[in-house]
C-alpha atoms as a PDB file:
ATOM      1  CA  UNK A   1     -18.817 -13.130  -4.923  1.00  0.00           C
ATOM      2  CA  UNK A   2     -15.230 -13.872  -5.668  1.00  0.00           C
ATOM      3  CA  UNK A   3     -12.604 -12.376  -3.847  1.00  0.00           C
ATOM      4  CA  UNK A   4     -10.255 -10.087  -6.587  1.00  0.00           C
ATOM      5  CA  UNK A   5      -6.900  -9.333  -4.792  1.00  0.00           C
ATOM      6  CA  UNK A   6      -5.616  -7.159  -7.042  1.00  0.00           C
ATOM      7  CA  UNK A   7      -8.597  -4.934  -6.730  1.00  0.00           C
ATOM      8  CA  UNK A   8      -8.281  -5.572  -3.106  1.00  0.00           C
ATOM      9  CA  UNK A   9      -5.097  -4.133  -3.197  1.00  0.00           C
ATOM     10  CA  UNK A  10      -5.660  -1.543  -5.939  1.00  0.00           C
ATOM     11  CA  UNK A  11      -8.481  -0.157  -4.052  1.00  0.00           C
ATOM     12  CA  UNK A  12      -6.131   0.251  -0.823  1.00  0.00           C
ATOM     13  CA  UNK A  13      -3.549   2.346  -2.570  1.00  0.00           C
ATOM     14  CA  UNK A  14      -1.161   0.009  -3.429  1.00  0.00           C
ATOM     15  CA  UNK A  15       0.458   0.779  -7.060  1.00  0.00           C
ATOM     16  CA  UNK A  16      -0.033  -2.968  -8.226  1.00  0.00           C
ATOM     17  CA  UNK A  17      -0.307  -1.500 -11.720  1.00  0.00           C
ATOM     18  CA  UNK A  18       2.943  -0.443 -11.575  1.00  0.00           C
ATOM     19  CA  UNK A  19       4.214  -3.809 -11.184  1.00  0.00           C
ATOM     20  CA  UNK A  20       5.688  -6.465 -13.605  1.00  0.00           C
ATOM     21  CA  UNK A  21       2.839  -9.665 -15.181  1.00  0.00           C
ATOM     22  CA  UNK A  22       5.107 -11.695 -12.936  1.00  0.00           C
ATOM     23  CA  UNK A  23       4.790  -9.959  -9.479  1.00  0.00           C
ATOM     24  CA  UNK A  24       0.727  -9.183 -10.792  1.00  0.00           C
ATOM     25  CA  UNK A  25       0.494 -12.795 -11.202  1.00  0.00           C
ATOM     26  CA  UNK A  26       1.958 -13.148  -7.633  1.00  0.00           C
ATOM     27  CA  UNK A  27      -0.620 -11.037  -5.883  1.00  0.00           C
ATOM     28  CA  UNK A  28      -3.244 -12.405  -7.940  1.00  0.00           C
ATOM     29  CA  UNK A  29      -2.629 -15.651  -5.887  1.00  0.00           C
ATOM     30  CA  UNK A  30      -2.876 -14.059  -2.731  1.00  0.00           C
ATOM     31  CA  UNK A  31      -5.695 -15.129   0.357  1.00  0.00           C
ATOM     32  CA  UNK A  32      -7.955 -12.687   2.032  1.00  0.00           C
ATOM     33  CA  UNK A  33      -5.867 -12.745   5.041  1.00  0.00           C
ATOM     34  CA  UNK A  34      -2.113 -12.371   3.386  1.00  0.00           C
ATOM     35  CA  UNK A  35      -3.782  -9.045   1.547  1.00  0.00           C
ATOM     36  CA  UNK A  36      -5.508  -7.749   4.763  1.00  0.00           C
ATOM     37  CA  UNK A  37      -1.734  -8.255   5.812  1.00  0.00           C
ATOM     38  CA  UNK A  38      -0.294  -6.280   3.170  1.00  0.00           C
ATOM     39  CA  UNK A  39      -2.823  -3.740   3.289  1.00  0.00           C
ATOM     40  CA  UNK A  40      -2.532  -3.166   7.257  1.00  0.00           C
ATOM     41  CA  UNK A  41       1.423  -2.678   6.736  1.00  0.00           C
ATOM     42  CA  UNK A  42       0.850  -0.169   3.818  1.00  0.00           C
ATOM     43  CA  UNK A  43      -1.281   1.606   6.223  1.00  0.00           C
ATOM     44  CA  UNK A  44       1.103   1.862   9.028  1.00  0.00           C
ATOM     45  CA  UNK A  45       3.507   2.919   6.347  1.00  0.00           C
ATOM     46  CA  UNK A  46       1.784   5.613   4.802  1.00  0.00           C
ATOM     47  CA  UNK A  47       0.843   7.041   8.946  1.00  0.00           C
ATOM     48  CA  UNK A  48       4.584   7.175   9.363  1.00  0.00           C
ATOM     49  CA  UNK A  49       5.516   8.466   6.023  1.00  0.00           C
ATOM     50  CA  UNK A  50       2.741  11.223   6.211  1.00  0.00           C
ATOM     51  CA  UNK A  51       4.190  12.197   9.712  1.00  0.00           C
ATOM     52  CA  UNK A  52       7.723  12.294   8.628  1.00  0.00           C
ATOM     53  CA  UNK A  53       6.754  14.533   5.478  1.00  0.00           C
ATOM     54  CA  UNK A  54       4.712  16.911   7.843  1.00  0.00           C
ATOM     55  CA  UNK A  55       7.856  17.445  10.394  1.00  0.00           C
ATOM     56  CA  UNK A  56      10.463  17.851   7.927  1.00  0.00           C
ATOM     57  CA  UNK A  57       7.664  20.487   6.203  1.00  0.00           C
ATOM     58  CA  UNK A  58       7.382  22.018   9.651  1.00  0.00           C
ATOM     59  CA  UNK A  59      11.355  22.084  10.277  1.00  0.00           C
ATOM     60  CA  UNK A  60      12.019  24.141   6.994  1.00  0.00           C
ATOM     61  CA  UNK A  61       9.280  26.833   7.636  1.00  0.00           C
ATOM     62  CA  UNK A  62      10.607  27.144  11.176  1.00  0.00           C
ATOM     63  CA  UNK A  63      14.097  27.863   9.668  1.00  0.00           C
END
């Protein structure tokens, strides 16, 4: 089976449909390893961003 980084990407989340053909064409170049990259950042990301959201959430029902 061939490896499909775009739906490698797609399937973590990542808005790669949203992009331009040029940075598509990019990604569709990647390796297994440089998308397992990208995919571990985006989930570090989105753990951070989630947090964030909930605290600020928290801070304006406490006020």
């Amino acid at each position: 089976m061939d490896f499909n980084p775009l739906a490698s990407l797609r399937q973590a989340g990542n808005p790669v449909d949203l992009m331009s053909d040029a940075q598509r064409d990019v990604l569709a170049q990647l390796t297994e390893d440089e998308v397992a990259v990208l995919n571990s950042v985006k989930q570090r990301l989105d753990a951070v961003s989630d947090a964030e959201v909930e605290g600020h959430s928290t801070a304006i029902k406490l006020a």
